[in-house]
Each structure stands twice: as structure tokens, then as C-alpha cells.
N, C-alpha and C. Protein backbone atom coordinates (compact mmCIF):
# COMPACT_ATOMS: atom_id res chain seq x y z
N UNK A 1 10.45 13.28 -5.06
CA UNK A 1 10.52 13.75 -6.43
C UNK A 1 9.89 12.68 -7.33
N UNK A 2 8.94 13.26 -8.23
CA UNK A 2 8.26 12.16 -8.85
C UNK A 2 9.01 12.34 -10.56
N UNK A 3 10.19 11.93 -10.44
CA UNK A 3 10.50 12.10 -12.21
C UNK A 3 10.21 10.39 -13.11
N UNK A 4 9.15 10.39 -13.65
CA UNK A 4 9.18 8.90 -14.32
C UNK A 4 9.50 8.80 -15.16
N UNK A 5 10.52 10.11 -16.00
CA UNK A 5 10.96 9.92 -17.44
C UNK A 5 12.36 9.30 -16.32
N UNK A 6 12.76 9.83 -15.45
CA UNK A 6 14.40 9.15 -14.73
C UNK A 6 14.04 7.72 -14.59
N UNK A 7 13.14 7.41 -13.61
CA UNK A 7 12.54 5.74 -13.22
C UNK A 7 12.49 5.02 -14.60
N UNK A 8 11.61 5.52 -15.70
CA UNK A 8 11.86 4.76 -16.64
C UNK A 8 13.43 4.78 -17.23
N UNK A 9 13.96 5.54 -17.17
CA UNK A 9 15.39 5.46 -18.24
C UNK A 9 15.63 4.52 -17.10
N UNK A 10 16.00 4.20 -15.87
CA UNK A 10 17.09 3.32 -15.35
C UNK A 10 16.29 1.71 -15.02
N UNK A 11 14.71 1.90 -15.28
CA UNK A 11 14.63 0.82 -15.32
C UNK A 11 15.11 0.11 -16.51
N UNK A 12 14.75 0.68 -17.87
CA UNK A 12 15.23 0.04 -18.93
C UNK A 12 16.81 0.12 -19.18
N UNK A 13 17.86 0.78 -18.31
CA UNK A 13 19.05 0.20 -18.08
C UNK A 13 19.17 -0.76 -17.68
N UNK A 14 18.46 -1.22 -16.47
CA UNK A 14 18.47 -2.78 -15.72
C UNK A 14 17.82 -3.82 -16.28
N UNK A 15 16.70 -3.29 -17.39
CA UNK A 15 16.55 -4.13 -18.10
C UNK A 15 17.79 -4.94 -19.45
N UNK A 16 18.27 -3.80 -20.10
CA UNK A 16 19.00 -4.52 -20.99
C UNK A 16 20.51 -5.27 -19.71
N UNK A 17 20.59 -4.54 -18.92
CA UNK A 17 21.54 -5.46 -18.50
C UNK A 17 21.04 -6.69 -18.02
N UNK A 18 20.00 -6.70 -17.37
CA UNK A 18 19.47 -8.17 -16.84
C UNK A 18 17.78 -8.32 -16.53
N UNK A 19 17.41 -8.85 -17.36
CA UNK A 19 15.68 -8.57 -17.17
C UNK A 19 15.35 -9.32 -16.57
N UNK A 20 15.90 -10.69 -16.61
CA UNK A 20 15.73 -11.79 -15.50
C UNK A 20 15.73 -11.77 -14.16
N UNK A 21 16.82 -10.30 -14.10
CA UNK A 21 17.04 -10.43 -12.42
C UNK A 21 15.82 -10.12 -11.62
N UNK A 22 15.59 -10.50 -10.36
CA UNK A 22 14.97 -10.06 -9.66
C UNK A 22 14.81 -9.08 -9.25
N UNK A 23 16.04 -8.26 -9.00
CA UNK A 23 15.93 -6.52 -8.41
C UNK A 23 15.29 -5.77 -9.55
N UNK A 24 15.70 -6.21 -10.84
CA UNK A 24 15.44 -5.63 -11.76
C UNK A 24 13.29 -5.38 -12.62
N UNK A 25 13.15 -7.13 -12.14
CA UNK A 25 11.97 -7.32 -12.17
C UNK A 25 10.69 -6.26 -11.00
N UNK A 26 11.14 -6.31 -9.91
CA UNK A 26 10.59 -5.95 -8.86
C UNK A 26 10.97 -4.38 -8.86
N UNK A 27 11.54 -3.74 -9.72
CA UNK A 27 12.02 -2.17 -10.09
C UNK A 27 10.88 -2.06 -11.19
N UNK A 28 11.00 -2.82 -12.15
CA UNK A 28 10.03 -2.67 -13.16
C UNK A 28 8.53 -3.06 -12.97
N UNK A 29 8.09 -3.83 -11.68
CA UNK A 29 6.66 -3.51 -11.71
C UNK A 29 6.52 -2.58 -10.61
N UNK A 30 7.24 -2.09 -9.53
CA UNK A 30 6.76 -0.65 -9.17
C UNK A 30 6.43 0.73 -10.07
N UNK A 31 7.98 0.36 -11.06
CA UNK A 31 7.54 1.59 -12.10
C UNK A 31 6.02 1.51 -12.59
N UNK A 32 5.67 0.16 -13.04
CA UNK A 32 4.39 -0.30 -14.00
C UNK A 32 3.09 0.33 -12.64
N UNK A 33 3.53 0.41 -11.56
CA UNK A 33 2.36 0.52 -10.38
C UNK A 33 2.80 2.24 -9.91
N UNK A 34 3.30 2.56 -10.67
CA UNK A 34 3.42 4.26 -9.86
C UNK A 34 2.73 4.99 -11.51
N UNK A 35 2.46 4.01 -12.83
CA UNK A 35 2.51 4.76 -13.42
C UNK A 35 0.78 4.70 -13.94
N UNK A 36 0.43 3.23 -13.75
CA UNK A 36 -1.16 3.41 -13.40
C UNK A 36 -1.36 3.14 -14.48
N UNK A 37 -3.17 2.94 -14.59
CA UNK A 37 -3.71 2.58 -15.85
C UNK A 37 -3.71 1.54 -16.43
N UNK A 38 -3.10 1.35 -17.92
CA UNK A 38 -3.29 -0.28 -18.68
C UNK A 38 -1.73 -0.36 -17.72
N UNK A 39 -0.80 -0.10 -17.26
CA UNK A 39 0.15 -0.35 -17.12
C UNK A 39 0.31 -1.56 -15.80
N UNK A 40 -1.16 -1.30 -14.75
CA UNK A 40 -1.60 -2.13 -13.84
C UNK A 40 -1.31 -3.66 -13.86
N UNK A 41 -1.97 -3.86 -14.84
CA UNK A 41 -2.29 -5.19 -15.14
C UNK A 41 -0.32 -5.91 -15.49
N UNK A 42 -0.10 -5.64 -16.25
CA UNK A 42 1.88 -5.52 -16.63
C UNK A 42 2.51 -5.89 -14.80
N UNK A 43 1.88 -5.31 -14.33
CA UNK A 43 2.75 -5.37 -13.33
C UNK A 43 2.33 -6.33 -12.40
N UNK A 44 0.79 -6.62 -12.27
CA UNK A 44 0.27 -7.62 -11.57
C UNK A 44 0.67 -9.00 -12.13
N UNK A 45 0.73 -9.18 -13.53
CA UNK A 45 1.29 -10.19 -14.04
C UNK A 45 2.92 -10.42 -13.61
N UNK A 46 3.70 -9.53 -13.59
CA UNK A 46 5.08 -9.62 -13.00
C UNK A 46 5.18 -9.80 -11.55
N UNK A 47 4.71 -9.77 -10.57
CA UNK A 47 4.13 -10.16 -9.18
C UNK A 47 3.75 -11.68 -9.70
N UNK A 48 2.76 -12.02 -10.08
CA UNK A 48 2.23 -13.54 -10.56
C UNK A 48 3.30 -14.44 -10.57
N UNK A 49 4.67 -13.48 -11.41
CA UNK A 49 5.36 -14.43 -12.10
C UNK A 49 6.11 -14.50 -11.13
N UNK A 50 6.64 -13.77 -10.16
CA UNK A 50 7.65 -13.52 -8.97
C UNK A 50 7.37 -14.66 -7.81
N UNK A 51 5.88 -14.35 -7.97
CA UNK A 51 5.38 -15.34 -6.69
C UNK A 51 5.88 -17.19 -7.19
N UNK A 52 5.04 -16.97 -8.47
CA UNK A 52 5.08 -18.71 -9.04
C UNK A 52 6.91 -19.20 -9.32
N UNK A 53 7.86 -17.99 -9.54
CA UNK A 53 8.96 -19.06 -9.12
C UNK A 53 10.14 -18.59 -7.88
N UNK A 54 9.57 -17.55 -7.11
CA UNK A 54 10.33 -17.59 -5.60
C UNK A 54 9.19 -17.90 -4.43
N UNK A 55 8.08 -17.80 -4.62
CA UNK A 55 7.59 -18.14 -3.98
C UNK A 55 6.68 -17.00 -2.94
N UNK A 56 5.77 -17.01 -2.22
CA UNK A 56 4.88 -15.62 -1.87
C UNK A 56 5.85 -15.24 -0.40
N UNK A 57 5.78 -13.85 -0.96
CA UNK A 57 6.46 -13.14 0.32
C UNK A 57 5.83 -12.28 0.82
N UNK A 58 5.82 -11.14 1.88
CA UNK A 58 5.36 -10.27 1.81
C UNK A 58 5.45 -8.76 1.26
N UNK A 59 6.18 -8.38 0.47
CA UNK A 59 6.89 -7.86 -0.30
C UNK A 59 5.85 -7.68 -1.56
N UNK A 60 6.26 -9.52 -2.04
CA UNK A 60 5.62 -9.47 -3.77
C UNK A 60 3.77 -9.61 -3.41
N UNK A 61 3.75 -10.25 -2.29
CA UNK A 61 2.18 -10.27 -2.22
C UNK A 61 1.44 -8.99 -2.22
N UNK A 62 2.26 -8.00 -1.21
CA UNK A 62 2.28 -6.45 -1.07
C UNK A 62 2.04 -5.77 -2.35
N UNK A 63 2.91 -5.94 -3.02
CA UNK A 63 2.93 -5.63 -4.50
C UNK A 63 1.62 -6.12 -5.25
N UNK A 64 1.53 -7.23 -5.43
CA UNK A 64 0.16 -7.90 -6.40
C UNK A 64 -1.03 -7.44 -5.96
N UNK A 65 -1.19 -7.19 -4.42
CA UNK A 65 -2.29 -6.58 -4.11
C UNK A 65 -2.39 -4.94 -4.70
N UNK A 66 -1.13 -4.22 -4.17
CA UNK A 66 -1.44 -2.96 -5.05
C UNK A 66 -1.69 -2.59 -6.06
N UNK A 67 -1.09 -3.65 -7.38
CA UNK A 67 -2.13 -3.94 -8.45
C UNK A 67 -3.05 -3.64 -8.72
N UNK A 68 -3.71 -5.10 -7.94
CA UNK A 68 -5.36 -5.16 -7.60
C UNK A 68 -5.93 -4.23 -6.99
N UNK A 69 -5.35 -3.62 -6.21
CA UNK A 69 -5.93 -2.27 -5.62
C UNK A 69 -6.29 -1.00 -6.47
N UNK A 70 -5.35 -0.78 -7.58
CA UNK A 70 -4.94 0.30 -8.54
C UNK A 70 -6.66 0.00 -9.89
N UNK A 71 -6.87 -1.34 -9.43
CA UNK A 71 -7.94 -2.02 -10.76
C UNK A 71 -9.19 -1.96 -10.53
N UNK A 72 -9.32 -1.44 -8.86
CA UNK A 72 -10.68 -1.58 -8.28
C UNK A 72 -11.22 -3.31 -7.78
N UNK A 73 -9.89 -3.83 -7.59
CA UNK A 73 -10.10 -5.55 -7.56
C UNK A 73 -9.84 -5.35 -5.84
N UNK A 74 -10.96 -4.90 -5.17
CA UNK A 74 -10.70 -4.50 -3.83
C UNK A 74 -10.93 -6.40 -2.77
N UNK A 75 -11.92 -7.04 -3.05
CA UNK A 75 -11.95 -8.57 -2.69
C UNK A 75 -10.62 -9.37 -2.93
N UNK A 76 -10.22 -9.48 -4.15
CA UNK A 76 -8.69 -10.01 -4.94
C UNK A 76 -7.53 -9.76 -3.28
N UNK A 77 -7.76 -7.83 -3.51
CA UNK A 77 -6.70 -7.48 -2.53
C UNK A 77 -6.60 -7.87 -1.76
N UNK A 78 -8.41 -8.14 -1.18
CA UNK A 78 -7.96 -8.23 0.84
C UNK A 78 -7.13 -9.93 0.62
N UNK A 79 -7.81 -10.32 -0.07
CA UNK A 79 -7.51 -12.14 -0.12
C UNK A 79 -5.82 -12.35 0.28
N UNK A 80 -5.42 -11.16 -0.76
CA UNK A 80 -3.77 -11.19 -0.98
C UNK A 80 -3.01 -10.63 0.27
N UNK A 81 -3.94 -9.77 0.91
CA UNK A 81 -3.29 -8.59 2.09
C UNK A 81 -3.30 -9.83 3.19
N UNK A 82 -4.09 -10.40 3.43
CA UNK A 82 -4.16 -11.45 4.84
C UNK A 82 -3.42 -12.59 4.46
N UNK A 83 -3.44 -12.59 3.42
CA UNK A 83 -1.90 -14.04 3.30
C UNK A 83 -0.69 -13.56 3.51
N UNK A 84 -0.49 -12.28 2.93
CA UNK A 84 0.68 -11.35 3.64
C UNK A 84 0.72 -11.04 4.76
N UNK A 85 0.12 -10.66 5.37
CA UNK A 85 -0.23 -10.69 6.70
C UNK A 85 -0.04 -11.95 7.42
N UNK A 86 -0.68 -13.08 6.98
CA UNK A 86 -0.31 -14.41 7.82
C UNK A 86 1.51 -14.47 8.15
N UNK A 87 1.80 -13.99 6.67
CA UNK A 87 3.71 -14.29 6.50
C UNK A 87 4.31 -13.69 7.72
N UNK A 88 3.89 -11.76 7.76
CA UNK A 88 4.85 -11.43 8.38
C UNK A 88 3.69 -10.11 9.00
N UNK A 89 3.11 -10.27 10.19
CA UNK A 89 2.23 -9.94 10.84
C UNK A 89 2.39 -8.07 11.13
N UNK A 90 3.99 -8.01 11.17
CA UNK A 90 4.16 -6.28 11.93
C UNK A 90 5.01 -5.95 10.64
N UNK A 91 4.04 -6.37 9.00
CA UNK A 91 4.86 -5.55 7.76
C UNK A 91 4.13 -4.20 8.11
N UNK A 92 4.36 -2.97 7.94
CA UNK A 92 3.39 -1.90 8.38
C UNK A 92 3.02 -1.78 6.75
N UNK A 93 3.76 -1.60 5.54
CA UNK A 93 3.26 -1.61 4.32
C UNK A 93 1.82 -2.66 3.90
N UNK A 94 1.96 -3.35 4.45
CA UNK A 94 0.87 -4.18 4.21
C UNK A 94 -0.27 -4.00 4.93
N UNK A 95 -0.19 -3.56 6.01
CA UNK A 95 -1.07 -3.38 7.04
C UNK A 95 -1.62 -2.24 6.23
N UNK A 96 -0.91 -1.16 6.16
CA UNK A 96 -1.50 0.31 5.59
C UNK A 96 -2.42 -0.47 4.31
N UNK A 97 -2.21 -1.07 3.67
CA UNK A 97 -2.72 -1.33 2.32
C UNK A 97 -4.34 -2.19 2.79
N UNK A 98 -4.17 -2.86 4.30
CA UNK A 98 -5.45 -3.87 4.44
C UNK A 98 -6.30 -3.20 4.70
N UNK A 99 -5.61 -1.48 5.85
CA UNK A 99 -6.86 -1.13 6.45
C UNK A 99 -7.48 -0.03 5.00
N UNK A 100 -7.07 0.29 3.99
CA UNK A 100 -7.49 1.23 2.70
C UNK A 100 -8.47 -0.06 2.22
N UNK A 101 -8.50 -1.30 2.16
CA UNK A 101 -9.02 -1.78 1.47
C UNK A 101 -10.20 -2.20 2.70
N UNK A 102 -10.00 -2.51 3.42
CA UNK A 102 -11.36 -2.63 4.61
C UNK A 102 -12.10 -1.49 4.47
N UNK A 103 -11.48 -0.17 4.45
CA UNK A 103 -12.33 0.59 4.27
C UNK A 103 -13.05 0.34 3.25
N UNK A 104 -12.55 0.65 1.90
CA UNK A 104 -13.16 0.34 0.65
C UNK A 104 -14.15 -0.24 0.59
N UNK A 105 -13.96 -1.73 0.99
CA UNK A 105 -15.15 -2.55 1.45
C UNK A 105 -16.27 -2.55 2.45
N UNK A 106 -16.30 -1.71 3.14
CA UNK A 106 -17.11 -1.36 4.20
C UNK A 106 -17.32 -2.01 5.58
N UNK A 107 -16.29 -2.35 5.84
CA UNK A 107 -15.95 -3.78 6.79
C UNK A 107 -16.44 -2.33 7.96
N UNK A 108 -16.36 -3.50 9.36
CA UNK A 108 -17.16 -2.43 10.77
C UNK A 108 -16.18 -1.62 10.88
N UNK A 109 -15.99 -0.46 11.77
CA UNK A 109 -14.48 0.50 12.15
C UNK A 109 -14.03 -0.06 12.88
N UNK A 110 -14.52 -1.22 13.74
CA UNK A 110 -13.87 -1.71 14.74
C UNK A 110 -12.74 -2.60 13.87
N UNK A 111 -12.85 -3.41 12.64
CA UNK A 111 -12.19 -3.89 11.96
C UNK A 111 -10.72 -2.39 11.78
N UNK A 112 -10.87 -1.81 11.02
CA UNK A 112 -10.20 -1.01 10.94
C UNK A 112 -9.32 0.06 12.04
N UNK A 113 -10.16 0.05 13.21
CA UNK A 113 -9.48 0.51 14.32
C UNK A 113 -8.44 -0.62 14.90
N UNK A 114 -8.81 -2.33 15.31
CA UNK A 114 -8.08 -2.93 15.35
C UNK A 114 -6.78 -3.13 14.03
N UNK A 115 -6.97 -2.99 12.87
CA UNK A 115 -5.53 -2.62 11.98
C UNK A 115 -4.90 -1.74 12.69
N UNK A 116 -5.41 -0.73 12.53
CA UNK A 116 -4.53 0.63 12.99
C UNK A 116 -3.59 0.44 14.57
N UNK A 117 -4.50 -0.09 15.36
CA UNK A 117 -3.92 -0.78 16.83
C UNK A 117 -2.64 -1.38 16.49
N UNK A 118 -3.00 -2.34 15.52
CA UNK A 118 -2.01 -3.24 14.96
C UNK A 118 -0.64 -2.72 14.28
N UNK A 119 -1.07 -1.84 13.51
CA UNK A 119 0.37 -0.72 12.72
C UNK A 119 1.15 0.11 14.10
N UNK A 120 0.15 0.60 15.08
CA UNK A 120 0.47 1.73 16.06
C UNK A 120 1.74 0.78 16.92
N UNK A 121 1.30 -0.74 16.79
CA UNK A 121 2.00 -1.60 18.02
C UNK A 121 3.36 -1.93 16.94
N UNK A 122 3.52 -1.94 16.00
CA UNK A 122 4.65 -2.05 14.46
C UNK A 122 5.41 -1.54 14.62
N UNK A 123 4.83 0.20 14.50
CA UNK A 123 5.52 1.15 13.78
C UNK A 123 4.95 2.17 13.64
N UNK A 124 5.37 2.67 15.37
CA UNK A 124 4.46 3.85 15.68
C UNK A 124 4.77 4.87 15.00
N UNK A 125 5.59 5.67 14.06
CA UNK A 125 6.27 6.57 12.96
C UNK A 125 5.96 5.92 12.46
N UNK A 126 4.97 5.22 11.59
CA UNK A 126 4.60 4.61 10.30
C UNK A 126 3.75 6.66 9.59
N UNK A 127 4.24 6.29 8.32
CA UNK A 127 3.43 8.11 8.20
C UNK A 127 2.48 8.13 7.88
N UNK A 128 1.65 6.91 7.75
CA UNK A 128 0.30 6.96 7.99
C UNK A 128 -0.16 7.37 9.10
N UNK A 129 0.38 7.05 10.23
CA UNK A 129 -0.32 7.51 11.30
C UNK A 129 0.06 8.93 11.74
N UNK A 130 1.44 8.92 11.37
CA UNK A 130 1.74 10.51 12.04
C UNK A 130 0.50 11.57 10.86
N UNK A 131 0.21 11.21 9.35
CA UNK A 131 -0.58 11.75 9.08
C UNK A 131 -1.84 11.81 10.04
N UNK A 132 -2.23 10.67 10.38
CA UNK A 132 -4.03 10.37 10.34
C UNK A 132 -3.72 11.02 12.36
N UNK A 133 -2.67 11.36 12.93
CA UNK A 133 -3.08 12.06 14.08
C UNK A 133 -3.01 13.48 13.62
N UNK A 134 -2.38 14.03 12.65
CA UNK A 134 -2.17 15.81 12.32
C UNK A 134 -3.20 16.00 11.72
N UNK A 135 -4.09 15.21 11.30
CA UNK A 135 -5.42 15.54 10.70
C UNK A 135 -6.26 15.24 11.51
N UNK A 136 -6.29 14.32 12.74
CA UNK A 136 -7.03 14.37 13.70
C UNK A 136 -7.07 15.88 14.54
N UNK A 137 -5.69 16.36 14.83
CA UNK A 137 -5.18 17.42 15.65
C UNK A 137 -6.19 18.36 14.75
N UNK A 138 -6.15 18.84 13.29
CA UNK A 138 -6.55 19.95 12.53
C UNK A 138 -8.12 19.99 13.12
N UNK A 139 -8.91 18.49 12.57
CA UNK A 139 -9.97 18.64 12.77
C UNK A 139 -10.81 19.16 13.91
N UNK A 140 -9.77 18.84 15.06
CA UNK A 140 -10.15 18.76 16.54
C UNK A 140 -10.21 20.93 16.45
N UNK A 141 -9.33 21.26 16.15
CA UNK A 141 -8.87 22.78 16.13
C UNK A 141 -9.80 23.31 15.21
N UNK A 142 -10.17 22.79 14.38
CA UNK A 142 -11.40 23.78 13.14
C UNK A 142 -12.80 23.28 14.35
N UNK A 143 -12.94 22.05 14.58
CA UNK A 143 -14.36 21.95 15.14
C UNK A 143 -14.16 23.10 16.34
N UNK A 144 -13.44 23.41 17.32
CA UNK A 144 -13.27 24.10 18.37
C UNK A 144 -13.74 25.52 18.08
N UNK A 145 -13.13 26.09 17.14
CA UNK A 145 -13.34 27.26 16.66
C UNK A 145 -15.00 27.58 16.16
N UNK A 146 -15.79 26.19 15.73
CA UNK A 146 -17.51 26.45 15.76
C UNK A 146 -17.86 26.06 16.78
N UNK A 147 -17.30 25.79 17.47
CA UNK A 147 -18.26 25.23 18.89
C UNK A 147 -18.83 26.19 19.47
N UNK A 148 -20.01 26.07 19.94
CA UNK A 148 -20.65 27.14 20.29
C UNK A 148 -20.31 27.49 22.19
N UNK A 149 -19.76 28.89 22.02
CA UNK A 149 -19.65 29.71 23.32
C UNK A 149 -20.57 29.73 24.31
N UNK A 150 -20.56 29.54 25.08
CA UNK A 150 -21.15 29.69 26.55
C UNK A 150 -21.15 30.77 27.07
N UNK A 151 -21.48 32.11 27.64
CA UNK A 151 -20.82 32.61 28.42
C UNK A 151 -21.25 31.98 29.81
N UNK A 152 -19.93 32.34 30.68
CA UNK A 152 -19.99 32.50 32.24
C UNK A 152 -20.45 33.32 33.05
């Protein structure tokens, strides 16, 4: 359910109760990243600020890259995705986010087939993949149907 008039009312509950907090911070730049636009930048700066006083996780790095991802700052991202990656190697969120941006960038498929190897060995129910095989399955079933008949 995508309601962002609800997301916003309870973020700005957690705001007046505690803006400082962390749960609260890290609530308010997803909202700022589901809602897009000038709102991007708001939230990449709140990642910035997350990182500079807890320090880079894979989580907030996850986050700052989606940002950058949302801005067309596709170089920024990968920079951010492989330091996340260094942290915590089988995040599948992060992984999903490196191989969108390899693509982007035009890196070889072998780059991108090794990600995917990499998510499959994670978190084989990651729903990226259960997507990217039901769309393999579709495609395989529409090409079948033009393939050209033989008779015997």
C-alpha cells in the first residue's frame, strides 16, 4: 500500500517526538526517497549526516546510494554500492541496487551475471530474482509460440 499522506503524518509524529533519533532520522529519509524529486537531495544529505556521526554501514550506505541513484548520480552510486558491499558482502538490498546500476553504466553482462550469481548464493527468494525468472519463464513461452513449425 503506497499511502504517503499516512508515511508522512507518522513521520512527522516521530519527528516532534524525537528528530534526533536515529529510527526516526532513517524513517524520514526513506520517506524523502519514496517520494522523489527535490526531495532526493533532503535525504541524501540525511544519509551524509548518519554516516559522518555513526559511521558507514550497509544500510545507510544502501540508502545514500539510492539517493544518488534517484539523481541520475549513477558513478557516485556504484562508488557507494562496493563500499557497502566490502561491509557486508550477502546484503541482497545492496546487491540488487549494484547490479541496476552496472547496468545503467554499461559494465560487460558477465559483470552483472556474476552479481546476480552472487544474490542467487544470498538469497535465493530475493524478489528480484523470483521476478527476473517469471519473466524469463513468460519470455521463453511468448518466443515458443513464434517459433517457427516444422512439420514431421
Amino acid at each position: 500500500m503506497h499511502r504517503y499522506d499516512l508515511a508522512g503524518k507518522t513521520v512527522r509524529r516521530m519527528q516532534v517526538a524525537d528528530e534526533d533519533a536515529l529510527p526516526c532520522q532513517l524513517a524520514t529519509a526513506m520517506f524523502y526517497l519514496t517520494k522523489g524529486g527535490e526531495q532526493l537531495q533532503e535525504a541524501l544529505h540525511i544519509y551524509e549526516e548518519l554516516r559522518e556521526k555513526h559511521g558507514a554501514t550497509p544500510v545507510i550506505l544502501n540508502g545514500q546510494a539510492t539517493a544518488l541513484i534517484g539523481m541520475n548520480r549513477w558513478e557516485e552510486a556504484e562508488t557507494v554500492l562496493h563500499e557497502a558491499l566490502d561491509l557486508d558482502g550477502n546484503n541482497a538490498d545492496v546487491i540488487v541496487n549494484l547490479i541496476m546500476v552496472t547496468y545503467h553504466l554499461n559494465k560487460p553482462p558477465e559483470t552483472i551475471n556474476r552479481l546476480i550469481s552472487q544474490l542467487r548464493d544470498c538469497n535465493r527468494d530475493h524478489p528480484f530474482l523470483i521476478d527476473q525468472t517469471t519473466k524469463v519463464e513468460e519470455f521463453t513461452r511468448c518466443a515458443q509460440q513464434y517459433a517457427p513449425s516444422v512439420p514431421n
